[in-house]
PDB file of N, CA and C in Angstrom:
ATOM      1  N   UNK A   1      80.762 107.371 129.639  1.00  0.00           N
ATOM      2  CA  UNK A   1      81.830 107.196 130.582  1.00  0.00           C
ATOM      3  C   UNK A   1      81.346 106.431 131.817  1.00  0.00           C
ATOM      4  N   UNK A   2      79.987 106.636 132.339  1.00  0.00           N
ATOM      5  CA  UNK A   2      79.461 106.199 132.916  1.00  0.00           C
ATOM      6  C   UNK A   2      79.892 104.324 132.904  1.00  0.00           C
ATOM      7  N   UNK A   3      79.587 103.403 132.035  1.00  0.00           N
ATOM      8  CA  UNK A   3      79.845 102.659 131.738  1.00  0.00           C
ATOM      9  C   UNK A   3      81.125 101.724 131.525  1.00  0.00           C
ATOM     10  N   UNK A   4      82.129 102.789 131.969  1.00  0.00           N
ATOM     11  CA  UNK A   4      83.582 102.619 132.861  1.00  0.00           C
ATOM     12  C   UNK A   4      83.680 102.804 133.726  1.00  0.00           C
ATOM     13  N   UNK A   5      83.501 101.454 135.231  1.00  0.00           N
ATOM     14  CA  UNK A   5      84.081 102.227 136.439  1.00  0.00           C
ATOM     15  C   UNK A   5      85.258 102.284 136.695  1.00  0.00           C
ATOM     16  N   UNK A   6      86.201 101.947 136.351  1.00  0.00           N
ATOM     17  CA  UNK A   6      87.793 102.085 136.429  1.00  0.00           C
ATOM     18  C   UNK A   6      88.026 103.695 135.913  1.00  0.00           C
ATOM     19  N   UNK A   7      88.329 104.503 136.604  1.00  0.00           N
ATOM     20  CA  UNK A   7      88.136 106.001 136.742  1.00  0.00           C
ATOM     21  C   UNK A   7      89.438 106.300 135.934  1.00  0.00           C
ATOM     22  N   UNK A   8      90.489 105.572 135.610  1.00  0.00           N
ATOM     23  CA  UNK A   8      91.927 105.385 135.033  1.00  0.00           C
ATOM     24  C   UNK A   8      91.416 105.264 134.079  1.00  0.00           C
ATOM     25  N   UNK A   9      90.646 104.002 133.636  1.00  0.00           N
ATOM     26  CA  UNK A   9      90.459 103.895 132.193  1.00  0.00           C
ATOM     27  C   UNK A   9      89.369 104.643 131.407  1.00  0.00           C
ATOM     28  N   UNK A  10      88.562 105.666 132.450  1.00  0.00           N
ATOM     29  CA  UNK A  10      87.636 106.983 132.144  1.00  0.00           C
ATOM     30  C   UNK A  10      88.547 107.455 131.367  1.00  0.00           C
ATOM     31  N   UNK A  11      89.627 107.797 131.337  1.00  0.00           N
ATOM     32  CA  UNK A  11      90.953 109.207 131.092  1.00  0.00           C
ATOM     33  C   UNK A  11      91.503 108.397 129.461  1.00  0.00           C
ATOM     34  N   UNK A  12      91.413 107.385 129.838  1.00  0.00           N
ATOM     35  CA  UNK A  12      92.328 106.770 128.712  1.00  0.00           C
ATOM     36  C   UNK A  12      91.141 106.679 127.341  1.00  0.00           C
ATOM     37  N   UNK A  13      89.499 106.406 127.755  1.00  0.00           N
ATOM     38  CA  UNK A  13      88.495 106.239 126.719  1.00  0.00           C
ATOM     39  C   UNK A  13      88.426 107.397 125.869  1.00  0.00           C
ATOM     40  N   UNK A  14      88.368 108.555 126.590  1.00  0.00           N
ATOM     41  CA  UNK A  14      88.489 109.675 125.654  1.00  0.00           C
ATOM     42  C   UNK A  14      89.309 109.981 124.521  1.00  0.00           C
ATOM     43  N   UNK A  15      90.452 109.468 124.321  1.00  0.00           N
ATOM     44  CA  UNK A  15      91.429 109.611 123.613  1.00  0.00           C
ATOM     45  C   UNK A  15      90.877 109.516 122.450  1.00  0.00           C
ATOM     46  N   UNK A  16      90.418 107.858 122.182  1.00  0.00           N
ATOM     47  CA  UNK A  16      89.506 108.054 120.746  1.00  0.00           C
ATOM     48  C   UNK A  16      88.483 108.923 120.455  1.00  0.00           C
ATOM     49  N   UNK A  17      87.805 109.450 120.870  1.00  0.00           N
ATOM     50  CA  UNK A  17      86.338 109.776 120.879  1.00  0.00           C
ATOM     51  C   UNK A  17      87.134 111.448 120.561  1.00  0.00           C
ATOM     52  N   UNK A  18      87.828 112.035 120.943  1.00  0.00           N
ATOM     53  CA  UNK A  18      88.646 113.149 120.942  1.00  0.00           C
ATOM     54  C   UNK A  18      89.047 113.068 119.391  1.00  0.00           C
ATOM     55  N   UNK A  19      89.907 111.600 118.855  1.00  0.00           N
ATOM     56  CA  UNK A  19      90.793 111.299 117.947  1.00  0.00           C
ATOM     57  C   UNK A  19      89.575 111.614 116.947  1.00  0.00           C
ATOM     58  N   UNK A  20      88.776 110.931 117.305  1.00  0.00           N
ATOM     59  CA  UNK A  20      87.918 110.919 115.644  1.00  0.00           C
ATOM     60  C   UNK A  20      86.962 111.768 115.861  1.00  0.00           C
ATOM     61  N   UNK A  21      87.056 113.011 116.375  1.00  0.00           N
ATOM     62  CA  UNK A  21      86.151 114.186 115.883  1.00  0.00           C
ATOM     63  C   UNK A  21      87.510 114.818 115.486  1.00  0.00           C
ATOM     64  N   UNK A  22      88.448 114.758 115.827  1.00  0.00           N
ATOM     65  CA  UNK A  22      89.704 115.570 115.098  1.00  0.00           C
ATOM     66  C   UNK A  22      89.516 115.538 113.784  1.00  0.00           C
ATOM     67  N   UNK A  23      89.967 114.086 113.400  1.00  0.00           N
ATOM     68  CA  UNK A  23      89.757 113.422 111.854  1.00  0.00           C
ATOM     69  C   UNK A  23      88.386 114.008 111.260  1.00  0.00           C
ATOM     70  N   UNK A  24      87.184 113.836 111.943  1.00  0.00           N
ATOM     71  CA  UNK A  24      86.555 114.136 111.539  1.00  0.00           C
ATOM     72  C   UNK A  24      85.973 116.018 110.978  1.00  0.00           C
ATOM     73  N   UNK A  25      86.898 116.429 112.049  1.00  0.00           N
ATOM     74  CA  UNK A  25      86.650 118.434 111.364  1.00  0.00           C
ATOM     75  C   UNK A  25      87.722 118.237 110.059  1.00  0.00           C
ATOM     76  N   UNK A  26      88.703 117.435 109.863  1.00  0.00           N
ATOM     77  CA  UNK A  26      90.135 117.498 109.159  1.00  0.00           C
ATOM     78  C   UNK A  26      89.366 117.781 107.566  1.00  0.00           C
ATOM     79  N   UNK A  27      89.559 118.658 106.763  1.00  0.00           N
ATOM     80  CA  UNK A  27      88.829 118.230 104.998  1.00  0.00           C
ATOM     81  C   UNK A  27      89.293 116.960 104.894  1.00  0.00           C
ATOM     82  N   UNK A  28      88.384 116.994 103.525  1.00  0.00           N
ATOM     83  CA  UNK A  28      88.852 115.502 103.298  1.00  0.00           C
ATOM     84  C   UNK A  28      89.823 115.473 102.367  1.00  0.00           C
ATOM     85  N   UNK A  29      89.685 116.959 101.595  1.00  0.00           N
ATOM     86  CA  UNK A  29      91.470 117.316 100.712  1.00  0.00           C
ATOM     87  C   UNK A  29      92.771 116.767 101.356  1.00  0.00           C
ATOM     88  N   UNK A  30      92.887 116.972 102.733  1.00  0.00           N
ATOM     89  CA  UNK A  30      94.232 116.259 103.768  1.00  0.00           C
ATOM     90  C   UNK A  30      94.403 115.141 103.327  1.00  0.00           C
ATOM     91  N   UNK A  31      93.526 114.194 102.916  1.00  0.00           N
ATOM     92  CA  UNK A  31      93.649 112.308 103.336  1.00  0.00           C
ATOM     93  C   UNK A  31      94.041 112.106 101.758  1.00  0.00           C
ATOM     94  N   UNK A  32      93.697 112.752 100.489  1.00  0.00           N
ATOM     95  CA  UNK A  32      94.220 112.561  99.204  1.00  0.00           C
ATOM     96  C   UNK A  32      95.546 112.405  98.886  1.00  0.00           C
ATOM     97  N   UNK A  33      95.893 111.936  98.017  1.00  0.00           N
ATOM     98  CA  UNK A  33      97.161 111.911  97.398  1.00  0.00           C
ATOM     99  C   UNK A  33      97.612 112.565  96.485  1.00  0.00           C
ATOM    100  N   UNK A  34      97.373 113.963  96.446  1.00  0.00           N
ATOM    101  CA  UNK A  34      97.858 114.359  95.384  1.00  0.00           C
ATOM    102  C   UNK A  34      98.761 115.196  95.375  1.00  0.00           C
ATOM    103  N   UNK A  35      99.164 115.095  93.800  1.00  0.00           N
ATOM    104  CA  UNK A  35     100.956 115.787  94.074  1.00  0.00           C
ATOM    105  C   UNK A  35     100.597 117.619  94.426  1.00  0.00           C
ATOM    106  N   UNK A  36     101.806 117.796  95.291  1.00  0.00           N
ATOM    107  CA  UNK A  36     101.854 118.890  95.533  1.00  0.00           C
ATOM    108  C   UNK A  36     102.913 120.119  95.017  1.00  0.00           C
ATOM    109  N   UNK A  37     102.461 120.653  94.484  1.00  0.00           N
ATOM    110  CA  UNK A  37     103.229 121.964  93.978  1.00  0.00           C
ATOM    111  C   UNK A  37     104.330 122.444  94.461  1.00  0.00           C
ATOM    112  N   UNK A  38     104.967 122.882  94.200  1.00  0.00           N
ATOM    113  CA  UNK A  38     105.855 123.914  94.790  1.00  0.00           C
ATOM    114  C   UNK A  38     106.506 124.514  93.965  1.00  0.00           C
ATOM    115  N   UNK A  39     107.566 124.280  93.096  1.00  0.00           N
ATOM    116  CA  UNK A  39     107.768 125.390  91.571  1.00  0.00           C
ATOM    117  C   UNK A  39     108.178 124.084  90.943  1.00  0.00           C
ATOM    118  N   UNK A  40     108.665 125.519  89.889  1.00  0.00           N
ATOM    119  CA  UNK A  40     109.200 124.428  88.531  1.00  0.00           C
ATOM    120  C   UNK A  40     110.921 124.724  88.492  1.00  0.00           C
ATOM    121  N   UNK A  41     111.648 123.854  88.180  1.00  0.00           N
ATOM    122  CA  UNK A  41     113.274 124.801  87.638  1.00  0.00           C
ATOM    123  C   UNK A  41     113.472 124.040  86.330  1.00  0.00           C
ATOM    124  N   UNK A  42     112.797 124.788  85.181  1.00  0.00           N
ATOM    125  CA  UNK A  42     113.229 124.600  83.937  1.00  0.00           C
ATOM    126  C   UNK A  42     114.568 123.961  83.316  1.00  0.00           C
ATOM    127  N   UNK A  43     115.559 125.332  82.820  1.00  0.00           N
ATOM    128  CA  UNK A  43     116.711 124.255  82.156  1.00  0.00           C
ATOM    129  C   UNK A  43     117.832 124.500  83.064  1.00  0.00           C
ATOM    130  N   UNK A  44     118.426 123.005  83.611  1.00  0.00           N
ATOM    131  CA  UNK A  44     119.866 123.280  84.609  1.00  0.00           C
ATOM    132  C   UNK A  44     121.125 122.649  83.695  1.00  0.00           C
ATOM    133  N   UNK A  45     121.990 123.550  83.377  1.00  0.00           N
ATOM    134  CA  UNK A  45     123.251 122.826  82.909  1.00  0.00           C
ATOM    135  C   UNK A  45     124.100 122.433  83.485  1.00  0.00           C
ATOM    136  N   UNK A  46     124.365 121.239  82.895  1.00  0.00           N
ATOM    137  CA  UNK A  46     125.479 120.171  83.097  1.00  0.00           C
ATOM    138  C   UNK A  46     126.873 120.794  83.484  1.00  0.00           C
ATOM    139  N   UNK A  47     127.404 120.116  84.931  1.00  0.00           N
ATOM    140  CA  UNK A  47     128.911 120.893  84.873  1.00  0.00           C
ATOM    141  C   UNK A  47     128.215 122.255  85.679  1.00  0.00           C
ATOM    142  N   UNK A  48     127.262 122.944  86.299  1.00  0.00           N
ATOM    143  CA  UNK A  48     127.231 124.294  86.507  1.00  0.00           C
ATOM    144  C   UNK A  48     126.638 124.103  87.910  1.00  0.00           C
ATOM    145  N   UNK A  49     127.359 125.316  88.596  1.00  0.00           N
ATOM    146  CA  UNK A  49     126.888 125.441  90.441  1.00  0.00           C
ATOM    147  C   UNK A  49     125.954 126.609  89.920  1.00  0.00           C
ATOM    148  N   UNK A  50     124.828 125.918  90.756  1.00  0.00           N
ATOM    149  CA  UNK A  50     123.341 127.020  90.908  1.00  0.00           C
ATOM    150  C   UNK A  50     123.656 127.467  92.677  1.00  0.00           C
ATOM    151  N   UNK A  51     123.715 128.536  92.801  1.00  0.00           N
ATOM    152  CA  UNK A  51     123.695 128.937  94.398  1.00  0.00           C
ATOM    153  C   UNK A  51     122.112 129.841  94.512  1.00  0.00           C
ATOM    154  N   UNK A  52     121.574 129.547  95.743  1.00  0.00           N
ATOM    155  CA  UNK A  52     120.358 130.455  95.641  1.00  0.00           C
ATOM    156  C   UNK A  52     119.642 130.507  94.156  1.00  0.00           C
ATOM    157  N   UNK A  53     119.242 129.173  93.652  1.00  0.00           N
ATOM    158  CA  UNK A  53     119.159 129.848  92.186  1.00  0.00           C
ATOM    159  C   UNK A  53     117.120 129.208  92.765  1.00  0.00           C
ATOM    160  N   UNK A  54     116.265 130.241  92.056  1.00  0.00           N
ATOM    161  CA  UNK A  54     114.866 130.893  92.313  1.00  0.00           C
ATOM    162  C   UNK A  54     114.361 129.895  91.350  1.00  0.00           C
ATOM    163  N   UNK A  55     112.959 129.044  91.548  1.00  0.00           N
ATOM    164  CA  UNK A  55     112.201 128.456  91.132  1.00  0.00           C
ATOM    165  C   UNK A  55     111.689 129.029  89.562  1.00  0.00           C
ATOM    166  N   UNK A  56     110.823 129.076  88.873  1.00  0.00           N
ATOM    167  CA  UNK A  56     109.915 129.889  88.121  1.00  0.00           C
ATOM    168  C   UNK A  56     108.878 130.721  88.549  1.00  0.00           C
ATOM    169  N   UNK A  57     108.311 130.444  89.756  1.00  0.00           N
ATOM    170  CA  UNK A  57     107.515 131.092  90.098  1.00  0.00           C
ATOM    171  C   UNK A  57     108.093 131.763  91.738  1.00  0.00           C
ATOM    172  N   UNK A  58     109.317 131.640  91.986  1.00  0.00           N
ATOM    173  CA  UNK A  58     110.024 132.205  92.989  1.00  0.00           C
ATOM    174  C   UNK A  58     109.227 131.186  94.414  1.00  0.00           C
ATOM    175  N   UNK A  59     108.607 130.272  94.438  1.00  0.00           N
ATOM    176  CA  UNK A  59     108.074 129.587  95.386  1.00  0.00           C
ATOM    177  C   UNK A  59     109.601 128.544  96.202  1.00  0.00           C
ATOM    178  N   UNK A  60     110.381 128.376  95.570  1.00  0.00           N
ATOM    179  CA  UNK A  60     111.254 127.637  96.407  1.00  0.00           C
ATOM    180  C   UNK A  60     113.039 128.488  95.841  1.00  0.00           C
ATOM    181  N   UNK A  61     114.206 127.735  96.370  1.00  0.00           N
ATOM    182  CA  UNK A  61     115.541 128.272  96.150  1.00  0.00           C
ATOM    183  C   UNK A  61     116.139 126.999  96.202  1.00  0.00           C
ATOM    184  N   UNK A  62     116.819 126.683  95.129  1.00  0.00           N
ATOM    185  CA  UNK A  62     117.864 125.502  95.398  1.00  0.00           C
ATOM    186  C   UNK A  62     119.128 126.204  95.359  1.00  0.00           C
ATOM    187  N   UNK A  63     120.165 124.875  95.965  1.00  0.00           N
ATOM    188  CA  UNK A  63     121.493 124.853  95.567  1.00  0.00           C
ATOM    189  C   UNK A  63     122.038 123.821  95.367  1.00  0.00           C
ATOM    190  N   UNK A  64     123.167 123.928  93.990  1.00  0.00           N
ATOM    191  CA  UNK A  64     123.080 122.626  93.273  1.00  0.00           C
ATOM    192  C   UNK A  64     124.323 122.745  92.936  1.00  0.00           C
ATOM    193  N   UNK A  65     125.198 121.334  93.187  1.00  0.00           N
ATOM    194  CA  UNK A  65     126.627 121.568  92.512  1.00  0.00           C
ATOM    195  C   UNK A  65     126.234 120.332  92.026  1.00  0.00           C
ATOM    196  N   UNK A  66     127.670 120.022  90.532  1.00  0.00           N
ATOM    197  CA  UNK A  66     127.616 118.364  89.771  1.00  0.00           C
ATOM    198  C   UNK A  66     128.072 117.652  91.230  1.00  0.00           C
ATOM    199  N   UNK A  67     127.920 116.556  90.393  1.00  0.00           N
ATOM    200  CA  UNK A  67     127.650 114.603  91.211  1.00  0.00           C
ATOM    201  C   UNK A  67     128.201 114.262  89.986  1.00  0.00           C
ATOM    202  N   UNK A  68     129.376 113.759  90.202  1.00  0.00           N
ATOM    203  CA  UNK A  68     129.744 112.551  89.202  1.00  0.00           C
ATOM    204  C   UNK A  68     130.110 111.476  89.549  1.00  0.00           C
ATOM    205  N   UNK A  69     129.340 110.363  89.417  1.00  0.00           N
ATOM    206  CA  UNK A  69     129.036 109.000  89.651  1.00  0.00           C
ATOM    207  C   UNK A  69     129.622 108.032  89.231  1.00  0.00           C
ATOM    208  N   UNK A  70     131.045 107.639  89.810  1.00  0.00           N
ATOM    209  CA  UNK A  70     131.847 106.748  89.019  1.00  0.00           C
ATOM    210  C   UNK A  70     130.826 104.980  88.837  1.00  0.00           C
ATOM    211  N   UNK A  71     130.943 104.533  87.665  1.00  0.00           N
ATOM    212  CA  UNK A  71     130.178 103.548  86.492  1.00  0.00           C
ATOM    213  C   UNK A  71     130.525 101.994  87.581  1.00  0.00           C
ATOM    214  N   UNK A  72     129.676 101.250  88.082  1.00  0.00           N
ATOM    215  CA  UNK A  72     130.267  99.816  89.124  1.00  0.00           C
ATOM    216  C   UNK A  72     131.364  99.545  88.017  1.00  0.00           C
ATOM    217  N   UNK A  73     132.030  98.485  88.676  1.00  0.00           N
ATOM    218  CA  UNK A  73     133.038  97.731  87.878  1.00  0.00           C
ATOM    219  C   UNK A  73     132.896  96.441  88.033  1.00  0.00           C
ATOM    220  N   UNK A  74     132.460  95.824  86.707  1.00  0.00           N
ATOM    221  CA  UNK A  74     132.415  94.179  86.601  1.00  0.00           C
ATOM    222  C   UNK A  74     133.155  93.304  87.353  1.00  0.00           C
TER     223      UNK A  74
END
């Protein structure tokens, strides 16, 4: 810091030096891409309202009514 005398831009140097020991405690599992879990919902029928209806492994709750998607027209 020493090596900044602008006492303003003392305040502002830290920011990085702060930033990348952050990054740096962070795992390195965080920075991957991989898909993340959350449940499964097996079989949903066509035409049917799911209210509160429970994952497989009870990890999430949807609610689901039909969508019917009228076809563009030429």
């Amino acid at each position: 810091m020493a090596s900044i005398p602008d006492l303003q831009a003392q305040g502002y140097a830290i920011i990085p030096m702060l930033t990348n020991e952050l990054l740096k405690a962070m795992p390195d599992e965080w920075f991957t891409n991989n898909d993340d879990y959350v449940d499964v919902f097996y079989t949903l029928f066509e035409n049917k309202d799911y209210q509160e209806y429970k994952g497989a492994s009870s990890n999430a709750t949807i609610t689901l009514s039909p969508l019917e998607i009228n076809p563009r027209l030429n």
